[in-house]
Protein backbone atom coordinates (compact mmCIF):
# COMPACT_ATOMS: atom_id res chain seq x y z
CA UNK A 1 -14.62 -39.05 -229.56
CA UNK A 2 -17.83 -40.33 -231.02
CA UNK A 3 -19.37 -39.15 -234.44
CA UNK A 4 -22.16 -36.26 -233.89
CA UNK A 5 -23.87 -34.08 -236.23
CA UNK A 6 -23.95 -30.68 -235.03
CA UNK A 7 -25.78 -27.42 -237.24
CA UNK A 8 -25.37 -23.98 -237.17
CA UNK A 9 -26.74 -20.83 -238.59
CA UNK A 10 -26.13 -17.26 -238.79
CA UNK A 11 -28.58 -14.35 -236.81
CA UNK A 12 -30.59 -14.15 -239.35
CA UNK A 13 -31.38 -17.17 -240.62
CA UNK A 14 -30.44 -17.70 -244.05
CA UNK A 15 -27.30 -19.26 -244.28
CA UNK A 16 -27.38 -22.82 -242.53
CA UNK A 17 -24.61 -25.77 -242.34
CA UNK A 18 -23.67 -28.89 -240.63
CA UNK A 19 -20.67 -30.84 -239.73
CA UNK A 20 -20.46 -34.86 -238.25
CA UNK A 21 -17.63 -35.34 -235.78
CA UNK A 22 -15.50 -36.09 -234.33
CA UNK A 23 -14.11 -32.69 -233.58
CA UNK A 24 -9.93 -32.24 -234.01
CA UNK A 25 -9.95 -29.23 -232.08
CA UNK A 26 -11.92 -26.41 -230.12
CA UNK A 27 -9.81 -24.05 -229.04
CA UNK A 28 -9.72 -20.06 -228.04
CA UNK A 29 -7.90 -18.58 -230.26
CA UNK A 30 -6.36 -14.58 -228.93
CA UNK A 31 -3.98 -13.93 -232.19
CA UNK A 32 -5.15 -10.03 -233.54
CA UNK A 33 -6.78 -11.36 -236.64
CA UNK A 34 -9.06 -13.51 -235.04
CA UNK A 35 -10.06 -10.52 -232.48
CA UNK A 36 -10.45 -7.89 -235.28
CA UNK A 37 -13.10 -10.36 -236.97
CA UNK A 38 -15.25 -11.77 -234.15
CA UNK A 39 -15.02 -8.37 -231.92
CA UNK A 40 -14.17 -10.07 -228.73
CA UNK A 41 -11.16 -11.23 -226.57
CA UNK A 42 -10.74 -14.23 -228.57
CA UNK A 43 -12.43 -16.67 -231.34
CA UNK A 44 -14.29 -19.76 -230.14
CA UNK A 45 -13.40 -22.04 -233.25
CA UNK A 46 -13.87 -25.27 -233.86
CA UNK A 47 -11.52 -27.54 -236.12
CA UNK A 48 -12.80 -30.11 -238.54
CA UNK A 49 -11.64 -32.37 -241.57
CA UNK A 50 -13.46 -30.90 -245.46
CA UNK A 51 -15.27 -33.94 -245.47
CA UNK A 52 -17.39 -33.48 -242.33
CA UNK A 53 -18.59 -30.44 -243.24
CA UNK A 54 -22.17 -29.44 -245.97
CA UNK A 55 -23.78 -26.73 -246.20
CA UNK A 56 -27.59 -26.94 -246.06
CA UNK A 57 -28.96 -23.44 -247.31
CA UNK A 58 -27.71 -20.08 -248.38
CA UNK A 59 -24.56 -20.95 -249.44
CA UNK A 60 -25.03 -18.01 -252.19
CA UNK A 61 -24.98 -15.48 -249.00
CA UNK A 62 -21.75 -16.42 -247.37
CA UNK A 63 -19.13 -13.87 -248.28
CA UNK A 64 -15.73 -14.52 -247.77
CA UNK A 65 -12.47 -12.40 -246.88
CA UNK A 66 -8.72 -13.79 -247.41
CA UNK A 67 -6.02 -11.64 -246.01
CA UNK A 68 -3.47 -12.07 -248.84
CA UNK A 69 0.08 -11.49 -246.25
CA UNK A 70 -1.95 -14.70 -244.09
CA UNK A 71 -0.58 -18.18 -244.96
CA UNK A 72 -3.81 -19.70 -243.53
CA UNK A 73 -6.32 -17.16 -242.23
CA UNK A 74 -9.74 -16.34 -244.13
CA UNK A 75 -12.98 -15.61 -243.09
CA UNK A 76 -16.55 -16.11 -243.66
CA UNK A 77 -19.95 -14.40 -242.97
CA UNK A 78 -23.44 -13.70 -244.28
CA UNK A 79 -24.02 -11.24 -246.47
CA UNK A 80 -27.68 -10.43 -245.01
CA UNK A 81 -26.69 -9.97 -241.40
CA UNK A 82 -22.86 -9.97 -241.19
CA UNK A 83 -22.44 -13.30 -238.70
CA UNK A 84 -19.33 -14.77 -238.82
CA UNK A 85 -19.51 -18.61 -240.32
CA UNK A 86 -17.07 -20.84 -241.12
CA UNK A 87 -14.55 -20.68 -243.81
CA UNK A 88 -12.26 -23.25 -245.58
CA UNK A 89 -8.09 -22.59 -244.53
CA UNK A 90 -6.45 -21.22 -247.32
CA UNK A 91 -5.15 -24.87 -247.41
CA UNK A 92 -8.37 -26.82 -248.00
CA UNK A 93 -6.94 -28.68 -245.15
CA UNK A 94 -9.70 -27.89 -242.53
CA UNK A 95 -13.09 -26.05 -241.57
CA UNK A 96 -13.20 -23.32 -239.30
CA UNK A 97 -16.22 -22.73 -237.51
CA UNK A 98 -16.82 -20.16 -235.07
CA UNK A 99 -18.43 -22.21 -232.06
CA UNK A 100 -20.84 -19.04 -231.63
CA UNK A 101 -22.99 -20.21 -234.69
CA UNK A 102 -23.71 -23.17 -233.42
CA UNK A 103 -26.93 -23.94 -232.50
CA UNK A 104 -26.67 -26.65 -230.00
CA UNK A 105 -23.86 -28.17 -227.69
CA UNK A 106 -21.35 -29.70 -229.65
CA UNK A 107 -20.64 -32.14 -226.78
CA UNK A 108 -17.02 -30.87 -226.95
CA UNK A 109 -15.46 -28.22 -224.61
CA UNK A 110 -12.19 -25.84 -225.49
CA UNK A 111 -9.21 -27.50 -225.26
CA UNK A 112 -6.56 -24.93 -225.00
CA UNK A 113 -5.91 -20.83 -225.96
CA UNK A 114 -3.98 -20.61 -228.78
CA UNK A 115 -1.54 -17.08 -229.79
CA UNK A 116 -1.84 -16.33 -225.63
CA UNK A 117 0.95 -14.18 -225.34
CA UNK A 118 -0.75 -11.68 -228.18
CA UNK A 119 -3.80 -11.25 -225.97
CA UNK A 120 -6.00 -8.46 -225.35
CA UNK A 121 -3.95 -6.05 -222.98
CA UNK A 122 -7.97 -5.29 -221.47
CA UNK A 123 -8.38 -9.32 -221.73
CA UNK A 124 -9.85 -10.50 -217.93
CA UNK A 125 -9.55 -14.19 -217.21
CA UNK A 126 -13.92 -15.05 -216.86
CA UNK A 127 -13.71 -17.35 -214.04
CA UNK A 128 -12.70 -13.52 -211.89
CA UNK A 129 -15.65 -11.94 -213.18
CA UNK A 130 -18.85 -11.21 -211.22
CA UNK A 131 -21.37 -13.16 -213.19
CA UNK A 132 -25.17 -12.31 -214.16
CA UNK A 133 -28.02 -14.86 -215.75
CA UNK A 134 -29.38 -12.32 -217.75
CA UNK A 135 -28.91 -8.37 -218.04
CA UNK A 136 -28.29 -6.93 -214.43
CA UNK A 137 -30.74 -4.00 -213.59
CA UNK A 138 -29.40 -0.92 -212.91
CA UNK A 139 -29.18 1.23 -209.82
CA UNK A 140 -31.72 4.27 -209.86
């Protein structure tokens, strides 16, 4: 995997960072934690080394949240507008960063699902879903 320099941002703007690759891991990740913070089914996180990651502005407006009974879990968002960002492991071992805060293609694609078996019991496999390019307009 060749060495890329990807950035990201939150919705609003103010907090901005960068990592160079190569990327360890993007994965989908279904464990509870992971879909109490983002929301959804499952995290989009990707997996990098300390060293490839800087952050270029706002670093004053990232909040962070450690869950003291997780070994390695911890999150990060902006304190403006609440996007999720990413966040050092407990560790110091390796980046999180929440592939939605991206702001172009990595020119990676998700490996694997991690913590499957604790999935969403309302979680629907994508690829069997009708699919839209933008809102679909509703019958009158």
């Amino acid at each position: 995997m060749e060495n890329i320099k990807v950035s990201g941002s939150c919705l609003c703007g103010a907090v901005s960072y960068q990592f160079v690759g190569p990327v360890k891991v993007f994965q989908y990740c279904h464990c509870s934690r992971c879909r109490k913070f983002t929301g959804t089914a499952h995290a989009s996180n990707i997996i990098i080394d300390p060293d490839q990651f800087q952050w270029l502005g706002g670093e004053q407006d990232v909040g962070r949240f450690e869950l003291a009974e997780a070994k390695h879990f911890a999150t990060s968002f902006c304190k403006k507008c609440g996007s999720s960002l990413p966040w050092l492991t407990k560790s110091g071992k390796a980046y999180i960063v929440p592939a939605g805060t991206l702001d172009q293609d990595p020119q990676v694609r998700p490996m694997h699902n991690t913590y499957y078996a604790d999935r969403a019991p309302w979680y629907e496999e994508v690829g069997d879903l009708i699919k839209y390019d933008a809102l679909p307009v509703k019958d009158r």
